[in-house]
C-alpha atoms as a PDB file:
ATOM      1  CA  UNK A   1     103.001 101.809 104.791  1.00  0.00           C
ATOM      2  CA  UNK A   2     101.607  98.983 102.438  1.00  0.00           C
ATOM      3  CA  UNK A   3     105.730  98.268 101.777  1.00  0.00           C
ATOM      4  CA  UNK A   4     105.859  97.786 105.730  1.00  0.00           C
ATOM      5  CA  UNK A   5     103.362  95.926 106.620  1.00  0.00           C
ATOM      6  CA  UNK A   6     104.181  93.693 103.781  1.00  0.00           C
ATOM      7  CA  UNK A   7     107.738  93.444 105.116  1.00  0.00           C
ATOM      8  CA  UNK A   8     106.130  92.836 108.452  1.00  0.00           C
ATOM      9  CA  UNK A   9     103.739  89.922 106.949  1.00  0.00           C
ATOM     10  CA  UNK A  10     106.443  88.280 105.442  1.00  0.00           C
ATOM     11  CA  UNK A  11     109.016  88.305 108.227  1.00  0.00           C
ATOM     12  CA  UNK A  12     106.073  87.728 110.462  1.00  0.00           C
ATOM     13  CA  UNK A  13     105.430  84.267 108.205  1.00  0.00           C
ATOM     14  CA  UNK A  14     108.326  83.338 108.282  1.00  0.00           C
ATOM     15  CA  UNK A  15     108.918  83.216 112.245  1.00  0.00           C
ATOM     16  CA  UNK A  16     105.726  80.961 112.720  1.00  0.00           C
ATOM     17  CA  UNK A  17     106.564  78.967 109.718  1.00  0.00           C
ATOM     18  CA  UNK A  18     110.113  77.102 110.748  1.00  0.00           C
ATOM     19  CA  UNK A  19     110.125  73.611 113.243  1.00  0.00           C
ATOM     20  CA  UNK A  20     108.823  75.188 116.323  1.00  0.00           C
ATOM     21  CA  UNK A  21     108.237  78.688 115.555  1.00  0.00           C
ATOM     22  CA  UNK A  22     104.767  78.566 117.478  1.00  0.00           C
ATOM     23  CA  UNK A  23     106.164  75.482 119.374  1.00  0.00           C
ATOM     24  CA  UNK A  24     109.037  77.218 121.510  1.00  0.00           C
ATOM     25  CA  UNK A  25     107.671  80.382 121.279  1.00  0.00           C
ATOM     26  CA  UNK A  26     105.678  81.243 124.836  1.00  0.00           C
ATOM     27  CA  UNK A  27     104.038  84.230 123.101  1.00  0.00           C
ATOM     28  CA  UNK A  28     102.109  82.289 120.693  1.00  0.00           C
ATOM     29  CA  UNK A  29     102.022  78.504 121.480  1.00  0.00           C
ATOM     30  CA  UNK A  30      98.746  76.819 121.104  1.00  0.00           C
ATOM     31  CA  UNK A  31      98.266  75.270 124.333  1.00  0.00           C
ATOM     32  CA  UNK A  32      95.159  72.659 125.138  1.00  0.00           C
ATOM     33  CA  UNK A  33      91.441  73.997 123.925  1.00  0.00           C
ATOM     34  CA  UNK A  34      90.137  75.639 127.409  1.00  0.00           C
ATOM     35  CA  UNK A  35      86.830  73.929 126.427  1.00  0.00           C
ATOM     36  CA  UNK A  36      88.547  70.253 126.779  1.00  0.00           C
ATOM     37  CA  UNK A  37      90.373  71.246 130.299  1.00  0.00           C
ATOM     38  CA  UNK A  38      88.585  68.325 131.146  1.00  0.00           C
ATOM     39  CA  UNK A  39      89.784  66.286 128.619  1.00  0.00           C
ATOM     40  CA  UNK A  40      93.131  66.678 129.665  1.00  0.00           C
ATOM     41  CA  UNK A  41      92.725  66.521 133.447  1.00  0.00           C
ATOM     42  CA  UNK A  42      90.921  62.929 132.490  1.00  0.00           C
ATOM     43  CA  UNK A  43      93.697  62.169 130.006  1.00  0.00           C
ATOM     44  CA  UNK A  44      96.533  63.149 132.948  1.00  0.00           C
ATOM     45  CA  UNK A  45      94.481  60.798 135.300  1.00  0.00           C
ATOM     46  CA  UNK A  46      94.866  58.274 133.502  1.00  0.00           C
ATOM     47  CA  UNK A  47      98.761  58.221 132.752  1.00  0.00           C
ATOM     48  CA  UNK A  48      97.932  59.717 129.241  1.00  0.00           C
ATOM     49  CA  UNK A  49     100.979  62.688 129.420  1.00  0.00           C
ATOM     50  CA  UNK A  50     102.542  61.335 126.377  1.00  0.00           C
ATOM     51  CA  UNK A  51      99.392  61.410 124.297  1.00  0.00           C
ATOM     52  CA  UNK A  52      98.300  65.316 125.847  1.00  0.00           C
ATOM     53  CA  UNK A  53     102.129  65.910 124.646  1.00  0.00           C
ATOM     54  CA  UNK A  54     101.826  64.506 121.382  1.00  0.00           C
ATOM     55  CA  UNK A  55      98.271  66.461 120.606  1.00  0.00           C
ATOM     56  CA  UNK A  56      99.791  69.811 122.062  1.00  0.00           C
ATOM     57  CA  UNK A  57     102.802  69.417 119.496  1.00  0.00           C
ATOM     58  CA  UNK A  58     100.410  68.250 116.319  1.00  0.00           C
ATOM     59  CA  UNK A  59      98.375  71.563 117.160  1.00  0.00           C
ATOM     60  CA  UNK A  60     101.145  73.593 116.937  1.00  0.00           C
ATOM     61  CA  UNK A  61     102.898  71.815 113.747  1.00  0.00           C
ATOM     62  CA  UNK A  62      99.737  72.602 112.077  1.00  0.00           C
ATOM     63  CA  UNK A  63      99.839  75.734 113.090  1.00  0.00           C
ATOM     64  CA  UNK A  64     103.895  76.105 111.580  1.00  0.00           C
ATOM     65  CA  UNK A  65     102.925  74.435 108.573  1.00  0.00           C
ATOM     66  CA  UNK A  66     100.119  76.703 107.743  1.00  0.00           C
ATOM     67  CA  UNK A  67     101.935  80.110 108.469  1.00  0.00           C
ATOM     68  CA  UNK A  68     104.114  79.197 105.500  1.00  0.00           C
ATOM     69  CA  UNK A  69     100.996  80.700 103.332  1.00  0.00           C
ATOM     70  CA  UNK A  70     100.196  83.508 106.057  1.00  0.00           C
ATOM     71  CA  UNK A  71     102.057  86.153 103.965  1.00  0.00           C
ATOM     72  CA  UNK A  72     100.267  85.502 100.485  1.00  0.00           C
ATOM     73  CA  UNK A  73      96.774  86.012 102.649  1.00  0.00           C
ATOM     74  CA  UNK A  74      98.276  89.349 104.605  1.00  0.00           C
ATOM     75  CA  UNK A  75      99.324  90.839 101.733  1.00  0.00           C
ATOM     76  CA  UNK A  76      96.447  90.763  99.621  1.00  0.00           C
ATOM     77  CA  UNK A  77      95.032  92.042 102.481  1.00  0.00           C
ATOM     78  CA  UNK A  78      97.174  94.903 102.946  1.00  0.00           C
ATOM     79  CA  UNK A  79      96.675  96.004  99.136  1.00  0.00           C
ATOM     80  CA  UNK A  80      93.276  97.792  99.894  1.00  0.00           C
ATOM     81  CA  UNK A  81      94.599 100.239 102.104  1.00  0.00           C
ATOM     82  CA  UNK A  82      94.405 103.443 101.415  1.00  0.00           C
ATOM     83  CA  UNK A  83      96.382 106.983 102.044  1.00  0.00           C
ATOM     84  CA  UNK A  84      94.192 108.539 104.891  1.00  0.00           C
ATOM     85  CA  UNK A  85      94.520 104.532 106.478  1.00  0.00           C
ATOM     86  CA  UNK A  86      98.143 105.151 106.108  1.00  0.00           C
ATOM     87  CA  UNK A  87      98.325 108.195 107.605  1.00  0.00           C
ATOM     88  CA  UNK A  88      96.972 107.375 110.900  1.00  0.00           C
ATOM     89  CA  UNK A  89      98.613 104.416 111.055  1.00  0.00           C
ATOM     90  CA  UNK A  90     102.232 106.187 110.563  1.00  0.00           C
ATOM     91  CA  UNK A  91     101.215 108.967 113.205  1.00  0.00           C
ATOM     92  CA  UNK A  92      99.439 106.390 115.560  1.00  0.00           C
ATOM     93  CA  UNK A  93     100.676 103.855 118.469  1.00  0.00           C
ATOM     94  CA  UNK A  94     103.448 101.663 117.707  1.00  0.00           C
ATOM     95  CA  UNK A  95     100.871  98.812 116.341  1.00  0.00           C
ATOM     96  CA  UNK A  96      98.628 100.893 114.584  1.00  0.00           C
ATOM     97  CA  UNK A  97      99.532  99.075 111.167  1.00  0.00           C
ATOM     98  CA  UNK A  98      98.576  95.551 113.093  1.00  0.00           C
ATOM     99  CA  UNK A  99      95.359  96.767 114.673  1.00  0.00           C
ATOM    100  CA  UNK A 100      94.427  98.410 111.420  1.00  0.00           C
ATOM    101  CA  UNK A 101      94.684  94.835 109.872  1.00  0.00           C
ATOM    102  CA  UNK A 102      93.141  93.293 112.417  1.00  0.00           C
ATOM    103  CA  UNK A 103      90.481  95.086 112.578  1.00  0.00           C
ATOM    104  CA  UNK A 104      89.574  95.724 108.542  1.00  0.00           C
ATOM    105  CA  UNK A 105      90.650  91.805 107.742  1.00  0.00           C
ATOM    106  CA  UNK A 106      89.606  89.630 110.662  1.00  0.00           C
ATOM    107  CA  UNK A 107      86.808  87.794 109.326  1.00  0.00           C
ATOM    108  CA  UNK A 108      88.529  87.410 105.648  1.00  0.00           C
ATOM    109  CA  UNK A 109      91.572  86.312 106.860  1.00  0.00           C
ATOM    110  CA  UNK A 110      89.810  83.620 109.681  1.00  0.00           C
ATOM    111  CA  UNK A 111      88.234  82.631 106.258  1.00  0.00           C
ATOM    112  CA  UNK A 112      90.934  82.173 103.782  1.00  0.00           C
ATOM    113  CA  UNK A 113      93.267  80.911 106.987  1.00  0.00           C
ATOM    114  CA  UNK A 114      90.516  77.664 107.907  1.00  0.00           C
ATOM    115  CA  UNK A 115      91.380  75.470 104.891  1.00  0.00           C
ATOM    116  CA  UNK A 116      94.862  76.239 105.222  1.00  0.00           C
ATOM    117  CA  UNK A 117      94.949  75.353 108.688  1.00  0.00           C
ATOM    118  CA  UNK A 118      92.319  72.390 107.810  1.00  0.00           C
ATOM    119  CA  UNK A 119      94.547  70.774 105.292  1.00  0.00           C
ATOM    120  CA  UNK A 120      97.500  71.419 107.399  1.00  0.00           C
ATOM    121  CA  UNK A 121      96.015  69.496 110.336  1.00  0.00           C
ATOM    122  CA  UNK A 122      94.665  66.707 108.255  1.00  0.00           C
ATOM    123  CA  UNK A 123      98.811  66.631 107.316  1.00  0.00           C
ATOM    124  CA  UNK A 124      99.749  66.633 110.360  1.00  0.00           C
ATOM    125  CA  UNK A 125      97.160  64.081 111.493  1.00  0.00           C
ATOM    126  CA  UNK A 126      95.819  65.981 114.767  1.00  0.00           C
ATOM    127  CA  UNK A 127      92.907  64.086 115.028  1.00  0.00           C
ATOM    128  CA  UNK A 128      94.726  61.182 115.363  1.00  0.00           C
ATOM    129  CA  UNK A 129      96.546  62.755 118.681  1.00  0.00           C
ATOM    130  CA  UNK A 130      92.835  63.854 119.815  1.00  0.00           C
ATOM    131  CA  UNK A 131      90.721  60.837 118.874  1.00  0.00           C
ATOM    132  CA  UNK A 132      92.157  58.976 121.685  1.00  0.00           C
ATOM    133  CA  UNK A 133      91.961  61.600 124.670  1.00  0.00           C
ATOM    134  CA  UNK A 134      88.412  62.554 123.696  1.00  0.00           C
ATOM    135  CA  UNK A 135      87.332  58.813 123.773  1.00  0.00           C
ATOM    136  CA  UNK A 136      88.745  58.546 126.599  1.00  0.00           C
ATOM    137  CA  UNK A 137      87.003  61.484 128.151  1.00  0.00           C
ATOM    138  CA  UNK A 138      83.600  60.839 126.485  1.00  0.00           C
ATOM    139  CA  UNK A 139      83.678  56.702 128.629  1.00  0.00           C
ATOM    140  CA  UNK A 140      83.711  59.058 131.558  1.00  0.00           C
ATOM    141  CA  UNK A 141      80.793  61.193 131.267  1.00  0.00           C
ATOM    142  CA  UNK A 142      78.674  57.667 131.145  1.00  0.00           C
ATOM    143  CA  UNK A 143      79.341  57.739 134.800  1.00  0.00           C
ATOM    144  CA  UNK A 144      79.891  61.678 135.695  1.00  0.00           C
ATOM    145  CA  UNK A 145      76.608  63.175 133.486  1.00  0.00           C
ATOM    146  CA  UNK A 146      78.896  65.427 132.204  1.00  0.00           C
ATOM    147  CA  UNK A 147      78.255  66.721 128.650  1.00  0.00           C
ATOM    148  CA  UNK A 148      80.745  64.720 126.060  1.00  0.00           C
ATOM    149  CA  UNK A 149      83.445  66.948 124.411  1.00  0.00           C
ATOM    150  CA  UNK A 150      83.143  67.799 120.987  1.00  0.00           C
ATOM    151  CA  UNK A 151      85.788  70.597 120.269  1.00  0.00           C
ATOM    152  CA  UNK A 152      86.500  71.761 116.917  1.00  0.00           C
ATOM    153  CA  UNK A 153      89.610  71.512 116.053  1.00  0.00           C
ATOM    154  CA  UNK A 154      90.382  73.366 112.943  1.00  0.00           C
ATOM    155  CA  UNK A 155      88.667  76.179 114.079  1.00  0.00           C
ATOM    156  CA  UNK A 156      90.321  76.479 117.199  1.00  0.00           C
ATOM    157  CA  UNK A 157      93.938  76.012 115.811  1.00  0.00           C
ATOM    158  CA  UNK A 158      92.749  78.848 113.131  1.00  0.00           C
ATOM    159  CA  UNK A 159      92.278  81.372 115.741  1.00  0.00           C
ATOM    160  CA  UNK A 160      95.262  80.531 117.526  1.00  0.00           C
ATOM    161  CA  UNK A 161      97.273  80.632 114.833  1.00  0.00           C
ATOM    162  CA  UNK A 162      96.257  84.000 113.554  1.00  0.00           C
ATOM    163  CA  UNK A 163      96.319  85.094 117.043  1.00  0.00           C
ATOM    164  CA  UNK A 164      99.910  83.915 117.247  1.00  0.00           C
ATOM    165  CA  UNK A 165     100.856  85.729 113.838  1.00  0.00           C
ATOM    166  CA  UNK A 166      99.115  89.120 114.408  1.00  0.00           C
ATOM    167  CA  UNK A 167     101.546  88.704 117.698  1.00  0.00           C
ATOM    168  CA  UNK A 168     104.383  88.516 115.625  1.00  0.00           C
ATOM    169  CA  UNK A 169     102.689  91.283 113.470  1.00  0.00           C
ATOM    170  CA  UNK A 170     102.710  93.334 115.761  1.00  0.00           C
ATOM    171  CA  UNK A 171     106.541  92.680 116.970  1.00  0.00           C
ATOM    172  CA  UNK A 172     107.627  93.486 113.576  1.00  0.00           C
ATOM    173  CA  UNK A 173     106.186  96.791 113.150  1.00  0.00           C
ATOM    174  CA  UNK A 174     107.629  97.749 116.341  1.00  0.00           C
ATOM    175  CA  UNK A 175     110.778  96.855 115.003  1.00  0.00           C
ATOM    176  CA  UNK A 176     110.141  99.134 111.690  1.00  0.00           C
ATOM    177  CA  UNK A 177     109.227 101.704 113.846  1.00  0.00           C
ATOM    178  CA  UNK A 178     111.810 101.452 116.385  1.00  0.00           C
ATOM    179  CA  UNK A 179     115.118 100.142 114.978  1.00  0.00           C
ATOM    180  CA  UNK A 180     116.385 102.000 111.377  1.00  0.00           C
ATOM    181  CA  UNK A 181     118.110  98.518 110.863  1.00  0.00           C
ATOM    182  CA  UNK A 182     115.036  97.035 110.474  1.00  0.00           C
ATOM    183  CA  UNK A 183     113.941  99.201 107.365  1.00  0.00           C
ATOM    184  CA  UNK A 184     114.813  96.553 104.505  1.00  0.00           C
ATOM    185  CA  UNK A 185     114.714  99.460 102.001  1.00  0.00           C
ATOM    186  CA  UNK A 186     115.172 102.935 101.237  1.00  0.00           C
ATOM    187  CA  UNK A 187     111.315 103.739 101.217  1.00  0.00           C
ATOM    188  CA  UNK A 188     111.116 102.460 104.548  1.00  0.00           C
ATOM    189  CA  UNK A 189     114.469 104.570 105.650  1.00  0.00           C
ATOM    190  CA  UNK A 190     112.707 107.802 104.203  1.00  0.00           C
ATOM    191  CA  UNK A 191     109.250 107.243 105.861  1.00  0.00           C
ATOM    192  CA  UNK A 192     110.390 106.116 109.852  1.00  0.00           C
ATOM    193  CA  UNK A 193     112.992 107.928 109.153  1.00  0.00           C
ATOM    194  CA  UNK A 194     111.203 111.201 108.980  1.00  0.00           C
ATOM    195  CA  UNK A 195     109.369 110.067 112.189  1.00  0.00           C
ATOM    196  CA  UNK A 196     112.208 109.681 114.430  1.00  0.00           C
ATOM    197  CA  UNK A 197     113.101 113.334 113.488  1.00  0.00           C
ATOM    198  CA  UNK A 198     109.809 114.363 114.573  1.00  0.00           C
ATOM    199  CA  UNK A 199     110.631 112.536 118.264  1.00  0.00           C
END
């Protein structure tokens, strides 16, 4: 189970990794924050498309350029399972293995993930794509009362992100489960194998 999942990780890392891999994909892009919907409406209004474009695109780059260490923090992850976890995860619903992970690894992934992601968008330079849109926003609420926006951004594109690779996660062990082509190796082959004789 530890040799799927890790199979799944890495394949899942992969995916989001490459030029648009969260971009193009509609299952996982990061769209705008829903906190700053009023950022962009503003933005819009003001013939700023090519800016909400640009910022929309940064998030997402961020996003592929931090998956390409998504595996590495997965794995280690994966390591502490042990044999009764396995168990019900092979008997259970075709994403056990990802809801397992999920669920045990959350919080210590969202924490080894946030640097990542940080230095990733610092690479990508997403603040400079949001710097303008907020300002913009923020001369507004001089005049509407609204509150000014003041979204974080790392933390945002972190939980998208994982969000968008636990997606994937989840994808892959359906494939494990599902397609015998998809077994990489022979431990795989033995294990699902032995399930779809049970079906």
């Amino acid at each position: 189970m530890k040799d799927a999942l890790s199979v799944g990780a890495n394949n899942a890392g992969t995916s989001a990794s490459k030029t648009d891999g969260f971009f193009k994909d509609s299952l996982i892009k990061i769209h705008f924050p829903p906190d700053a919907e009023k950022v962009k409406n503003t933005a819009l209004k003001l013939g700023m498309q090519k800016q909400v474009d640009d910022f929309v695109l940064s998030m997402n780059r961020a996003a592929e350029k931090a998956s390409v260490k998504a595996a590495p923090v997965f794995v280690n992850a994966i390591t502490s399972m042990n044999i009764d976890d396995a168990m019900k995860i092979l008997n259970g619903p075709d994403n056990a293995a990802t809801q397992y992970l999920q669920g045990k690894t959350q919080q210590q992934l969202h924490d080894d993930f946030l640097p990542i992601v940080k230095s990733a968008c610092d690479s990508v330079e997403v603040t400079k794509y949001w710097t303008p849109l907020a300002n913009a926003y923020n001369k507004t609420t001089f005049f509407t009362g609204d509150p000014k926006v003041n979204t974080d951004l790392n933390e945002y594109v972190t939980q998208q992100a994982l969000k968008g690779l636990f997606v994937l996660l989840a994808g892959e062990e359906l494939k494990i489960r599902k397609n015998p082509a998809a077994r990489v190796d022979d431990l795989l082959k033995k294990v699902f194998g032995s399930l779809d004789n049970k079906q």
